[in-house]
C-alpha atoms as a PDB file:
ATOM      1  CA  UNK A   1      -1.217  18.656  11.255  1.00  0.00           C
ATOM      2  CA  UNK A   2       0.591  15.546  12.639  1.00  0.00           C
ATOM      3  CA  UNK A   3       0.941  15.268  16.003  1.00  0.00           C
ATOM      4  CA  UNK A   4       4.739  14.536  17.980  1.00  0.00           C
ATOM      5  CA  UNK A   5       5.218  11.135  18.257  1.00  0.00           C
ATOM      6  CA  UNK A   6       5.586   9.336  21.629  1.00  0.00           C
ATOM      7  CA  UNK A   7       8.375   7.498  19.952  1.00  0.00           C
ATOM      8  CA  UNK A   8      11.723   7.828  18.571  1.00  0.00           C
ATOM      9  CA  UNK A   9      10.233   8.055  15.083  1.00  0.00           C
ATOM     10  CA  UNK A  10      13.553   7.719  12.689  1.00  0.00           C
ATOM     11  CA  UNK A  11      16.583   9.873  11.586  1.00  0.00           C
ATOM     12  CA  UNK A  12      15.805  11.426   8.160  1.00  0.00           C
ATOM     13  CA  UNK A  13      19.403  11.922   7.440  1.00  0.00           C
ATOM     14  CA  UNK A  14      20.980   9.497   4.578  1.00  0.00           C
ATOM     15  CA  UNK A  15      23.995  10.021   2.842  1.00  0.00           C
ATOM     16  CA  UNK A  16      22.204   9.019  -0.768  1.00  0.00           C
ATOM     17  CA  UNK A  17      18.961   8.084  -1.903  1.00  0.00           C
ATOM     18  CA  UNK A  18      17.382   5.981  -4.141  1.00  0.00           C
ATOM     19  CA  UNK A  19      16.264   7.771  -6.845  1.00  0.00           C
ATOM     20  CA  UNK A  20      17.027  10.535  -9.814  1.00  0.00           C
ATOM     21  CA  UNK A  21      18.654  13.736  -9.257  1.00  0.00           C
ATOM     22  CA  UNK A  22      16.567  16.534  -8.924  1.00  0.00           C
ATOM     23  CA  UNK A  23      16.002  18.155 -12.445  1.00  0.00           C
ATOM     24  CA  UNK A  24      16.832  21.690 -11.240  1.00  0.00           C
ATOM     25  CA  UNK A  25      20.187  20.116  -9.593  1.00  0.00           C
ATOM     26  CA  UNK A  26      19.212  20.629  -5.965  1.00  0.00           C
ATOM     27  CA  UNK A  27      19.015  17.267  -3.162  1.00  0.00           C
ATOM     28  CA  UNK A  28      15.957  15.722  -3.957  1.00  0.00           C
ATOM     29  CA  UNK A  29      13.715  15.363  -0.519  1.00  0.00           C
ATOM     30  CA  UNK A  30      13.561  11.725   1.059  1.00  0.00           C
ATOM     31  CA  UNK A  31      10.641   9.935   0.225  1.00  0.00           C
ATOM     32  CA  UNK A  32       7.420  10.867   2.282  1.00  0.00           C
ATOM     33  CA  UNK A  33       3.641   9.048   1.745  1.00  0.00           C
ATOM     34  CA  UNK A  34       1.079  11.058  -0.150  1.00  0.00           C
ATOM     35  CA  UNK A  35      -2.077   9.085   1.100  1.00  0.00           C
ATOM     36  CA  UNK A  36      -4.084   8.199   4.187  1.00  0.00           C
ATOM     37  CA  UNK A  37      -7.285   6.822   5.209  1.00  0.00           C
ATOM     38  CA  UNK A  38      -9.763   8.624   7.451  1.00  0.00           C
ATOM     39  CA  UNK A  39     -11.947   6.650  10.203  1.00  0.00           C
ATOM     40  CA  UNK A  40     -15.330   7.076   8.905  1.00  0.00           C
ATOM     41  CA  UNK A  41     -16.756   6.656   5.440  1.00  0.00           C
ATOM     42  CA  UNK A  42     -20.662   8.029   4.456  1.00  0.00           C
ATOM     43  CA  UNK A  43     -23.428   5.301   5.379  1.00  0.00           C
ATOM     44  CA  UNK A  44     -24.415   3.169   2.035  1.00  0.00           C
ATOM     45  CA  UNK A  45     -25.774  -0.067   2.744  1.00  0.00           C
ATOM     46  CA  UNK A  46     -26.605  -2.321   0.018  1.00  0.00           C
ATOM     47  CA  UNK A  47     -28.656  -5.262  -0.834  1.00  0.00           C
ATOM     48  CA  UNK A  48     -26.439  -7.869   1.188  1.00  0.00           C
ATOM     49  CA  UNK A  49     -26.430  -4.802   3.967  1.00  0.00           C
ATOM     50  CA  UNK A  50     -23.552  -2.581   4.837  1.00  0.00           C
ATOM     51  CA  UNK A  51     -20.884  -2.714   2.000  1.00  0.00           C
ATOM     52  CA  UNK A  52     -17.099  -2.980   4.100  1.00  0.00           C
ATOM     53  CA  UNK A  53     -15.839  -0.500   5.452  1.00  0.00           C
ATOM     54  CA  UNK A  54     -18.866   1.622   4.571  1.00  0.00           C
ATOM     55  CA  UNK A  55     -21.311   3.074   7.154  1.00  0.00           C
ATOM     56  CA  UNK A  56     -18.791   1.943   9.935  1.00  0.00           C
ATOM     57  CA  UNK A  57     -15.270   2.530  11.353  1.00  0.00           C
ATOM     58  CA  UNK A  58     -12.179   1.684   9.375  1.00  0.00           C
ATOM     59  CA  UNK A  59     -10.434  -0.753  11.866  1.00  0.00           C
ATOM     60  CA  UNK A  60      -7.397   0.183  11.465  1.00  0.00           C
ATOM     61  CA  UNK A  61      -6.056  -3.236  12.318  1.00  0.00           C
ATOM     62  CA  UNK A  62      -7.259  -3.673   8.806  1.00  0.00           C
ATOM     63  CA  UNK A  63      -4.758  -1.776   6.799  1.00  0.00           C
ATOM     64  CA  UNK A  64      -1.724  -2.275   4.834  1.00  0.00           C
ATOM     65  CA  UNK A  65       0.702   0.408   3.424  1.00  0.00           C
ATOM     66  CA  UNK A  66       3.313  -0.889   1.289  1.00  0.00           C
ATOM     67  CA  UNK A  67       6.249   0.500  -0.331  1.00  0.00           C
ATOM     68  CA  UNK A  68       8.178  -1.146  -2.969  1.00  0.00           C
ATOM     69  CA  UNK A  69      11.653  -0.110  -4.026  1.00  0.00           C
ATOM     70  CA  UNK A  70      13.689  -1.769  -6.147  1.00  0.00           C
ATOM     71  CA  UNK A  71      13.631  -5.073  -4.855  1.00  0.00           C
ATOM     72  CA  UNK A  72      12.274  -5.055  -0.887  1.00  0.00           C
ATOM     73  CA  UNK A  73       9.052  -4.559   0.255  1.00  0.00           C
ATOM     74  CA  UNK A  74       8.251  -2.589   3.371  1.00  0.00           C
ATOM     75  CA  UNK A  75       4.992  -3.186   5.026  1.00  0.00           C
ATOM     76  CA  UNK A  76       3.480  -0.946   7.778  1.00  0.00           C
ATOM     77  CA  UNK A  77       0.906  -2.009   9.829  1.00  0.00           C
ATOM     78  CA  UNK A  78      -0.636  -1.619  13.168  1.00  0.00           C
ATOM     79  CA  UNK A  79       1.499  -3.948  16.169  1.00  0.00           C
ATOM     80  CA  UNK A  80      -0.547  -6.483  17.422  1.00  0.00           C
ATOM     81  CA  UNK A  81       2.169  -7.269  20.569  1.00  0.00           C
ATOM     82  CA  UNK A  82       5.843  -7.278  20.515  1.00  0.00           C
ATOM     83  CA  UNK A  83       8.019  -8.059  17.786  1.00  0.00           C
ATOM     84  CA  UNK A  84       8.322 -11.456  18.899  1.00  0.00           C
ATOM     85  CA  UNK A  85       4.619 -11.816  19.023  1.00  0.00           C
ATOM     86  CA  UNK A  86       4.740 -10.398  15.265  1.00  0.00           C
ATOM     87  CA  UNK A  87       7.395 -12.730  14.092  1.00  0.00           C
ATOM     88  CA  UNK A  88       5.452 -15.857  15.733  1.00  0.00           C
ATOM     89  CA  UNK A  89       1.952 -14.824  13.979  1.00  0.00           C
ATOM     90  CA  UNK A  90       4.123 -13.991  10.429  1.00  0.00           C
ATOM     91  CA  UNK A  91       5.186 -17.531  10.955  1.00  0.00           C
ATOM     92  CA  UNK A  92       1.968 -19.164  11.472  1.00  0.00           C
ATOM     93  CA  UNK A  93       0.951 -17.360   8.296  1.00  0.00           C
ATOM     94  CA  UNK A  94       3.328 -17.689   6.356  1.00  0.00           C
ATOM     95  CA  UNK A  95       3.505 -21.551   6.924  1.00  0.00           C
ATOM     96  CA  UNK A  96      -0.408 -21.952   6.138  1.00  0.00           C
ATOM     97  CA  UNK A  97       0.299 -20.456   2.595  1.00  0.00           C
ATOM     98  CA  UNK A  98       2.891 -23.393   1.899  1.00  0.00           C
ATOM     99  CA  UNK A  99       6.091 -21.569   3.088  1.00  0.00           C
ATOM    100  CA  UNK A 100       9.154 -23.127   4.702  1.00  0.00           C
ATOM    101  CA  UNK A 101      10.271 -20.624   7.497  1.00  0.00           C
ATOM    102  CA  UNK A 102      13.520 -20.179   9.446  1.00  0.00           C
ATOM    103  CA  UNK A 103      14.252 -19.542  13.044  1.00  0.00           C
ATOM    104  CA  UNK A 104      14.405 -15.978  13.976  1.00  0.00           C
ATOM    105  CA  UNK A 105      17.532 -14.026  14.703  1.00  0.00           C
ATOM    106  CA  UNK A 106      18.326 -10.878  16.161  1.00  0.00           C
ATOM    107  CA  UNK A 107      19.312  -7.591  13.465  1.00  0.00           C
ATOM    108  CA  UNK A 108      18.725  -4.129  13.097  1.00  0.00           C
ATOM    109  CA  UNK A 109      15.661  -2.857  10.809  1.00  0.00           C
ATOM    110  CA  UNK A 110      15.453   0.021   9.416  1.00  0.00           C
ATOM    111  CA  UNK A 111      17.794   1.752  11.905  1.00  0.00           C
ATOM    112  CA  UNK A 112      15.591  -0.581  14.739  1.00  0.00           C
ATOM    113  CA  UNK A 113      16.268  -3.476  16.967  1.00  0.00           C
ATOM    114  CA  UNK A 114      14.325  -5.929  15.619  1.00  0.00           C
ATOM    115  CA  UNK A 115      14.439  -9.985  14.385  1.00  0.00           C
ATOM    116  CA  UNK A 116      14.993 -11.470  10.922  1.00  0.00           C
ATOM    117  CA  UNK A 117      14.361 -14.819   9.479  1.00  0.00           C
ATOM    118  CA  UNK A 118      14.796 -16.739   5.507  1.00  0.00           C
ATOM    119  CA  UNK A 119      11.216 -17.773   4.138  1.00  0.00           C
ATOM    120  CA  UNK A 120      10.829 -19.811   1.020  1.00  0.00           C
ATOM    121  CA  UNK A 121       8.074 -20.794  -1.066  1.00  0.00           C
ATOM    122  CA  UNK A 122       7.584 -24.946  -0.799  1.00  0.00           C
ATOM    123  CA  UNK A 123       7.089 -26.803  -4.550  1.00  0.00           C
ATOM    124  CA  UNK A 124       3.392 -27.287  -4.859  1.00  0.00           C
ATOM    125  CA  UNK A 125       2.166 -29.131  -8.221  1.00  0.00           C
ATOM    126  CA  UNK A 126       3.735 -27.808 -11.255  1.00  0.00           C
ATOM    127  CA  UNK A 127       4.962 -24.442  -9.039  1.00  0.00           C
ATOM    128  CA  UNK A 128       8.707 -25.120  -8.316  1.00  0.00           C
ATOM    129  CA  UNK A 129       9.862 -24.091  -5.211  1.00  0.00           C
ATOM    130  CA  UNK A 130      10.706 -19.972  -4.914  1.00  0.00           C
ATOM    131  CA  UNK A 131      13.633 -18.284  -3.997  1.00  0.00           C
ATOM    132  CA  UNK A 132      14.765 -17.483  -0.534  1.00  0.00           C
ATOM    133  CA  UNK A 133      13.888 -14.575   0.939  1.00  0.00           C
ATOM    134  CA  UNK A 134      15.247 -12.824   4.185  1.00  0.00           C
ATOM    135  CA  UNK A 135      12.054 -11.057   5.996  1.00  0.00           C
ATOM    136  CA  UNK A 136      12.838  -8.607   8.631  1.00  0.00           C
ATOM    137  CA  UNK A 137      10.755  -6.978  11.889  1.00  0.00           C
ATOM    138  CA  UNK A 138      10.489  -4.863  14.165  1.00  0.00           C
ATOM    139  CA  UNK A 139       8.376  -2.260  16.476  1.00  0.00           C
ATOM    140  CA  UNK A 140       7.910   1.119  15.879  1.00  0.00           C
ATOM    141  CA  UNK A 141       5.418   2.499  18.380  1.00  0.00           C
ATOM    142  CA  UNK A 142       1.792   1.392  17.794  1.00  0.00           C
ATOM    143  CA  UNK A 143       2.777   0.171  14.346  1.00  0.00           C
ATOM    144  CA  UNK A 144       4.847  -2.704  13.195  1.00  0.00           C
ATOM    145  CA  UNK A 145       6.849  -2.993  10.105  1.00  0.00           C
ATOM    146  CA  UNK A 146       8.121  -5.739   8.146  1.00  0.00           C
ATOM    147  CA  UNK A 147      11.120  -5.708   5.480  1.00  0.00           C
ATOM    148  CA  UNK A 148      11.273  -8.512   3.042  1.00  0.00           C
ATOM    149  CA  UNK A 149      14.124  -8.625   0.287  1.00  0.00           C
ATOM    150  CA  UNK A 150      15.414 -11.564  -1.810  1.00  0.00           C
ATOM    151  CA  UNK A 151      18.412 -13.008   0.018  1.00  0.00           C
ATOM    152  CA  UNK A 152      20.381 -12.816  -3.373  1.00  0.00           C
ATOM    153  CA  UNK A 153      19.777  -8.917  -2.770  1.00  0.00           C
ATOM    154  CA  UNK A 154      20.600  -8.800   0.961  1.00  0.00           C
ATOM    155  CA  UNK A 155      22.034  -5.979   2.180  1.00  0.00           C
ATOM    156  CA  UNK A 156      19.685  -3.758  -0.218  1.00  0.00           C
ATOM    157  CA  UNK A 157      17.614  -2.994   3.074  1.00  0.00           C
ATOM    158  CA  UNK A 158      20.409  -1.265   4.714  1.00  0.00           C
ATOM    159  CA  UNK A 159      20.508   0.857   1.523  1.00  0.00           C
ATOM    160  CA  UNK A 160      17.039   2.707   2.601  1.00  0.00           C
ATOM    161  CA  UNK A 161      18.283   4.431   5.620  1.00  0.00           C
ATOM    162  CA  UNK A 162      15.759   4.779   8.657  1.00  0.00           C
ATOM    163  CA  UNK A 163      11.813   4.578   8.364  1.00  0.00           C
ATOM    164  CA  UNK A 164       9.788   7.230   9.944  1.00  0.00           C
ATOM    165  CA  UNK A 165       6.479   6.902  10.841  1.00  0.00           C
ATOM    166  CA  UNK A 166       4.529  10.019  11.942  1.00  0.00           C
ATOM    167  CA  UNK A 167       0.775  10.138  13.346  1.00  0.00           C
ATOM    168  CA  UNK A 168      -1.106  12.245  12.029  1.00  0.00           C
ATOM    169  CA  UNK A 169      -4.408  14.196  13.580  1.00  0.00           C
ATOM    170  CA  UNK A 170      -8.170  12.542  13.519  1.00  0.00           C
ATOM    171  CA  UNK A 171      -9.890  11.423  11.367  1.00  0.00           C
ATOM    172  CA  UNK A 172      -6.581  10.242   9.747  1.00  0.00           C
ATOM    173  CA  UNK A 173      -6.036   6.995  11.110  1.00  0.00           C
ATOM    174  CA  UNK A 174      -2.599   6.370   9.127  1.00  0.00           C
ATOM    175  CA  UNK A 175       0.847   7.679   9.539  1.00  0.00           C
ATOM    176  CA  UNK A 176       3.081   9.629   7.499  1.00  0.00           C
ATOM    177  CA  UNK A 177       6.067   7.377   6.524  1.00  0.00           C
ATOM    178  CA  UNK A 178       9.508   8.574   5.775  1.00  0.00           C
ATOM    179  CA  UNK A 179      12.507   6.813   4.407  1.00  0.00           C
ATOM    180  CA  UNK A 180      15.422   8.828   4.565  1.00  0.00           C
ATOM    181  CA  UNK A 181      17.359   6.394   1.963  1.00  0.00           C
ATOM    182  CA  UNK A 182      14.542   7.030  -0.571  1.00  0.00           C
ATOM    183  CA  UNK A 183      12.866   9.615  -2.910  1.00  0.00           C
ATOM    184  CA  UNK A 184       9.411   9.608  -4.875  1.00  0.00           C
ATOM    185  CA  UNK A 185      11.005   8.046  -7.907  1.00  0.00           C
ATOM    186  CA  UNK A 186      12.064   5.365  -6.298  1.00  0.00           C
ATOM    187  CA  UNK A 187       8.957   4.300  -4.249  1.00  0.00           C
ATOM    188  CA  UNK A 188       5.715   2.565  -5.288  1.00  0.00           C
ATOM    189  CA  UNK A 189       2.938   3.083  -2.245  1.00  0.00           C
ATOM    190  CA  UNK A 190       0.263   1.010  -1.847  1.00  0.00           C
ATOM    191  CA  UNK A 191      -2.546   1.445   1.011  1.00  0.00           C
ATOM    192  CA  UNK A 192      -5.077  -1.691   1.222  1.00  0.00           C
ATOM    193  CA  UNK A 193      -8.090  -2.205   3.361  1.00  0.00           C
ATOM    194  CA  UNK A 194     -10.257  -5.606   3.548  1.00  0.00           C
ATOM    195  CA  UNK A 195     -13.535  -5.640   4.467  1.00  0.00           C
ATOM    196  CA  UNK A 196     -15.784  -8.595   4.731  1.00  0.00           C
ATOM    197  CA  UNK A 197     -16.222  -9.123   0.526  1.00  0.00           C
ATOM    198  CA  UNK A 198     -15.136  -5.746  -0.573  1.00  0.00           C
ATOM    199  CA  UNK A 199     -11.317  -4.609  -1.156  1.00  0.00           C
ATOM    200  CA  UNK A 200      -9.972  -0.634  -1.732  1.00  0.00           C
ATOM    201  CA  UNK A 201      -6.766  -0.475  -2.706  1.00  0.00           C
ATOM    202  CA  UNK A 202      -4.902   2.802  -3.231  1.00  0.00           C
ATOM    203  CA  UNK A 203      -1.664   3.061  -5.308  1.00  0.00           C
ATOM    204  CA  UNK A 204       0.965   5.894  -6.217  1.00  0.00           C
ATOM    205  CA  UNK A 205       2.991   5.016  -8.792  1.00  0.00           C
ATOM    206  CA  UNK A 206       6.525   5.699  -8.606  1.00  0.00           C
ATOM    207  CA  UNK A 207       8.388   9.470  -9.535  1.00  0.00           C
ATOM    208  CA  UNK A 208       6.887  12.432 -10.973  1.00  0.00           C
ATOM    209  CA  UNK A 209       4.283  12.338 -13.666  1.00  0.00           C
ATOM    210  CA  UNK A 210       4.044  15.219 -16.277  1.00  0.00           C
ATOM    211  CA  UNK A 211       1.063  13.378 -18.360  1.00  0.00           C
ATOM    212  CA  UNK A 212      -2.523  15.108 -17.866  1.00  0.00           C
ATOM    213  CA  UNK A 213      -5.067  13.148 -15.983  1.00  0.00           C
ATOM    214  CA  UNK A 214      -6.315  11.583 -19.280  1.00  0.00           C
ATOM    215  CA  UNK A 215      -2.975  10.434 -20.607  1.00  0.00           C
ATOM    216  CA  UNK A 216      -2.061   8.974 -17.271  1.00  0.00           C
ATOM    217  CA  UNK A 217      -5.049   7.270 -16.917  1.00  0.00           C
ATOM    218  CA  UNK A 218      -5.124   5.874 -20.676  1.00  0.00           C
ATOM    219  CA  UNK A 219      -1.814   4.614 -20.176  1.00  0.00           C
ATOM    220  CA  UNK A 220      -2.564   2.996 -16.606  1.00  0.00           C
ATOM    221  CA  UNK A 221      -5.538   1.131 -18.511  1.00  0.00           C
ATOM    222  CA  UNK A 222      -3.653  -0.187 -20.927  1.00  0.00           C
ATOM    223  CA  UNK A 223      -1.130  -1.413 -19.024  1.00  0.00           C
ATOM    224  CA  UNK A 224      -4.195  -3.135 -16.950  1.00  0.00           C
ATOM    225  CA  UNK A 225      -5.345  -4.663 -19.873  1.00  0.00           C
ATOM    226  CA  UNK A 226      -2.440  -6.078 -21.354  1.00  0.00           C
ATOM    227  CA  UNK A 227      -2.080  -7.715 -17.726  1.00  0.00           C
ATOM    228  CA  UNK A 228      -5.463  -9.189 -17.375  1.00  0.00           C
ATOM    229  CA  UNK A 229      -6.514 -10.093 -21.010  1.00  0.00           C
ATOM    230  CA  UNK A 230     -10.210 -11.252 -19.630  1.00  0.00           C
ATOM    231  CA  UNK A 231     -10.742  -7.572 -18.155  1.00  0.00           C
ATOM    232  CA  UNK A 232     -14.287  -6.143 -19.578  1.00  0.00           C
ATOM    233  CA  UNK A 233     -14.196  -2.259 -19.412  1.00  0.00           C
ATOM    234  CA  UNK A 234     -16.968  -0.027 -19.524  1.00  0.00           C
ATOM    235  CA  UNK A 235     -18.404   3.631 -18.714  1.00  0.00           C
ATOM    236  CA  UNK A 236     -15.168   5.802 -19.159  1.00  0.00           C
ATOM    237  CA  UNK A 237     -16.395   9.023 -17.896  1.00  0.00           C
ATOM    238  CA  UNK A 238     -14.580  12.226 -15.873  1.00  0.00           C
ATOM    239  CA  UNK A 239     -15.173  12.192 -12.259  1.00  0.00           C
ATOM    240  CA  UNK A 240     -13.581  13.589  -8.767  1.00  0.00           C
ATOM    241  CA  UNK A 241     -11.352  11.575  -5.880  1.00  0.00           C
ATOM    242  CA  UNK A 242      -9.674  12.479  -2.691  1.00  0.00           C
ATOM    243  CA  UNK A 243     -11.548  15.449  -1.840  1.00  0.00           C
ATOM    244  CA  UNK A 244     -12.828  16.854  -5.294  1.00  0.00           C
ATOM    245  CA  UNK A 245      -9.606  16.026  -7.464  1.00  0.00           C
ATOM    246  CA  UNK A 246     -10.298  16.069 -11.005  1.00  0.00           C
ATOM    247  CA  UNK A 247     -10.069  12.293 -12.112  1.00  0.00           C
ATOM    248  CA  UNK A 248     -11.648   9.589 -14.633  1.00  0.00           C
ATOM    249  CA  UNK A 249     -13.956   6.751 -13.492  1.00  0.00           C
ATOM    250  CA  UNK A 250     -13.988   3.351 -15.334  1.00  0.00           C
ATOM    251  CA  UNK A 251     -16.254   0.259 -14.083  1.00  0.00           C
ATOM    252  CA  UNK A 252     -14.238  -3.784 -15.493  1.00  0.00           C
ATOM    253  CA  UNK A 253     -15.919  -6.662 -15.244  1.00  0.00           C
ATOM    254  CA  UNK A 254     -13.932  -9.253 -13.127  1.00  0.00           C
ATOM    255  CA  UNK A 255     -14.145 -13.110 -14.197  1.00  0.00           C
ATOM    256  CA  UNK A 256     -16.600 -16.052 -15.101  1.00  0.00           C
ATOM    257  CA  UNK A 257     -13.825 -17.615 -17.245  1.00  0.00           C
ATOM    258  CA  UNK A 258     -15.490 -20.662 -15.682  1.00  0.00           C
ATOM    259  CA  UNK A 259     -17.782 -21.725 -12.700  1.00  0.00           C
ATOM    260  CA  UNK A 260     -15.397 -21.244  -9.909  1.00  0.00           C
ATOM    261  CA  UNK A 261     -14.425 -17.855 -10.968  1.00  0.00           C
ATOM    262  CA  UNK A 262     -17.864 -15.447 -10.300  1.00  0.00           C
ATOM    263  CA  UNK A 263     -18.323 -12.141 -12.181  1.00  0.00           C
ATOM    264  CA  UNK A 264     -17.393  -9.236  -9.931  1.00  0.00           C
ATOM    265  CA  UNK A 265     -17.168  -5.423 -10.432  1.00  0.00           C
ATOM    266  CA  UNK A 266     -14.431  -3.687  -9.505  1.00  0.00           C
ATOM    267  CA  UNK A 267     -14.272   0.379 -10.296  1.00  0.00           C
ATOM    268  CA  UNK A 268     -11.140   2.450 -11.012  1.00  0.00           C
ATOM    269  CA  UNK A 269     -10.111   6.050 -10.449  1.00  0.00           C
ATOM    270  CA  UNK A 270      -7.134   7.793 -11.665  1.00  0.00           C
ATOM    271  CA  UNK A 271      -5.672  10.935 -11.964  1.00  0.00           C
ATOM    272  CA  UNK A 272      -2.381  12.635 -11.576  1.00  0.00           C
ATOM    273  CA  UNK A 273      -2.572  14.890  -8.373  1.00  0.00           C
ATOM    274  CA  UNK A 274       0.767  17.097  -7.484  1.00  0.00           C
ATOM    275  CA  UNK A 275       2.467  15.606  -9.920  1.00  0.00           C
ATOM    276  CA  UNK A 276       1.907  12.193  -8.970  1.00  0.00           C
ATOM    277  CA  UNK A 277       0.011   9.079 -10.590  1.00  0.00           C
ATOM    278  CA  UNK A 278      -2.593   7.196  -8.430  1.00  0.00           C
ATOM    279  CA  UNK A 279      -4.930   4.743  -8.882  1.00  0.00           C
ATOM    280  CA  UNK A 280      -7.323   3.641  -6.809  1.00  0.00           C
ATOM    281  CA  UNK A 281      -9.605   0.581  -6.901  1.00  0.00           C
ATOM    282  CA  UNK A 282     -12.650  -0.945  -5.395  1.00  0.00           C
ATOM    283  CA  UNK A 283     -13.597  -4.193  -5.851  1.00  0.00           C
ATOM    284  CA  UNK A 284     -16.259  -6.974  -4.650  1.00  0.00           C
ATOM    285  CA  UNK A 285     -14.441 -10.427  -4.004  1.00  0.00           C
ATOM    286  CA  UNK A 286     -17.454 -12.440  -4.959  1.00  0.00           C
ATOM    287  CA  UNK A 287     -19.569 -10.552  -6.414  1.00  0.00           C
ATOM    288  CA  UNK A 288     -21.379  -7.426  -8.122  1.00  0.00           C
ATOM    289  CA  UNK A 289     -21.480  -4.017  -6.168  1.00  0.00           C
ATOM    290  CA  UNK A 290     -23.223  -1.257  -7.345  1.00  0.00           C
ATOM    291  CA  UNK A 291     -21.202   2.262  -7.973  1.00  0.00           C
ATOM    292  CA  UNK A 292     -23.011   3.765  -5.148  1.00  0.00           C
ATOM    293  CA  UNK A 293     -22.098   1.110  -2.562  1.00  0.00           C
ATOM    294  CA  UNK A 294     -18.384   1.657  -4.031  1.00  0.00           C
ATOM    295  CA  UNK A 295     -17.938   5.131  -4.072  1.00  0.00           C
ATOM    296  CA  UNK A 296     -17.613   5.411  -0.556  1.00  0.00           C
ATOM    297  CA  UNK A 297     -15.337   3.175   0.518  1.00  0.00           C
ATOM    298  CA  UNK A 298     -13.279   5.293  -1.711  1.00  0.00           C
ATOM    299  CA  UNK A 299     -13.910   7.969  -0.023  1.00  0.00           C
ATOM    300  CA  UNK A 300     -12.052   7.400   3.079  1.00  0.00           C
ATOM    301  CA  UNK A 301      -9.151   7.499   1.102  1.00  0.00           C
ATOM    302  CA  UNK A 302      -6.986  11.309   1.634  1.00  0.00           C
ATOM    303  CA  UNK A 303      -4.234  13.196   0.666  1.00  0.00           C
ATOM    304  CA  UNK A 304      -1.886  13.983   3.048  1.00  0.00           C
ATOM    305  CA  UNK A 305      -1.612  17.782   3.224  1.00  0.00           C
ATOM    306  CA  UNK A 306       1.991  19.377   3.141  1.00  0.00           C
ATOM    307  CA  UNK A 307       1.579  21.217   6.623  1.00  0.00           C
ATOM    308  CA  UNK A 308       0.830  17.536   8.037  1.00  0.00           C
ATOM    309  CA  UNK A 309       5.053  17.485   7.843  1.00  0.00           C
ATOM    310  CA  UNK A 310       7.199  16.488  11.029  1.00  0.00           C
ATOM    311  CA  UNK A 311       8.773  19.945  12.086  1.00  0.00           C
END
């Protein structure tokens, strides 16, 4: 169940959404995430010792959910200080990754007071310089959330309606996020986590899926592989994610196209839960992980159960 927030979490009203109609004519629902994480994952340590987030708390300080529609990006994390304090360190970052950043301005987020600014990618080499884009924050309780859309789209943002963010009870340690301007087929989620050398990342592909979990999860691959040529697959083979959901399992090899790229494993689950497509993925930065100090860090990944729902 999620519990009532201690702040004003969003309006869920919109006049439209982004989306398709319903197919049995009715409003289609506003957009509402599917996954969380959970605080603890089962203790696997591995040769190099304990692998991420396994065997430990997830620091929540540590996670990213993003949602993509169209084209703006909204990022939810947890608020380390005020939104000025957020814009400052977004600044720092962004200009140690080679960008050119504005001054900040005042302007409403998501239906919050908040501060906007225009970052650009600098030319570096042979990379000419990117297009402008107009990046957005603000405060929303304990979490902070960031808007970025190119300026060439601006005004797309207002298009989304509010953002509602929800906690949810222990030993979910991620909200529920609403956006009232937005259904499921027009929002990609993402949920990352970063540990030391090991990365999950959990992805729901946008709108409903009426492909079984084997034709989803062909397709998925091949659209991997068509992405990353150099991707080595191996061990296809049924398995279970997110609590015992029927899924398939495949292990790539990640890599040694020369001496500054190592070999690394990264293993892939997917499956088509409710309806929806989702992926997830865990995969060693540097090096080679085993499955079983994988598995679970994959593991603290959840669905979101519909009686978690703001009342």
């Amino acid at each position: 169940m999620s519990a009532p927030p201690s702040w004003s979490p969003g309006d869920q009203d919109a006049p439209s959404r982004h989306g398709l109609p319903d197919p049995h004519g009715g409003p289609t629902p506003p957009f509402r995430s599917l996954l969380g994480l959970v605080a603890f994952a089962p203790a696997v340590v591995g040769p190099a010792g304990p692998v991420g987030a396994v065997g430990m708390r997830v620091d929540p300080a540590a996670v990213a959910q993003q949602f993509t529609i169209g084209p703006l990006s909204a990022m939810v994390e947890t608020a380390r200080g005020d939104v000025q304090q957020r814009a400052e360190s977004a600044r720092k970052r962004l200009g140690r990754r080679g960008y050119t950043v504005g001054p900040v301005s005042p302007a409403e987020v998501a239906g919050y007071a908040g501060l906007a600014r225009i970052v650009c990618a600098k030319k570096r080499g042979k990379r000419p310089a990117g297009q402008p884009v107009i990046q957005m924050y603000t405060i929303i309780g304990p979490y902070s959330l960031t808007l970025s859309v190119p300026q060439a789209a601006a005004g797309f943002e207002r298009s989304i309606g509010q953002v509602g963010l929800y906690p949810v009870a222990p030993p979910v340690i991620t909200p529920i996020v609403r956006i009232s301007g937005a259904d499921v087929n027009a929002v990609e989620e993402k949920i990352t986590i970063t540990r030391n050398w090991v990365k999950l990342t959990a992805l729901v592909s946008r709108g409903r899926v009426t492909q079984s979990t084997d034709e989803f999860a062909m397709a998925s691959l091949s659209a991997l592989r068509s992405r990353l040529p150099d991707l080595a697959v191996d061990n296809w083979q049924p398995d279970v994610f997110l609590g015992g959901q029927p899924c398939v399992r495949d292990t790539f090899l990640r890599g040694g196209v020369n001496r500054s790229d190592p070999v690394r494993t990264e293993y892939w689950w997917a499956g088509v839960v409710n309806g929806r497509g989702i992926q997830l993925f865990v995969s060693a930065t540097r090096t080679i992980i085993s499955l079983d100090e994988a598995r679970p860090l994959h593991d603290v990944v959840v669905l979101l159960p519909p009686d978690t729902d703001q009342s």
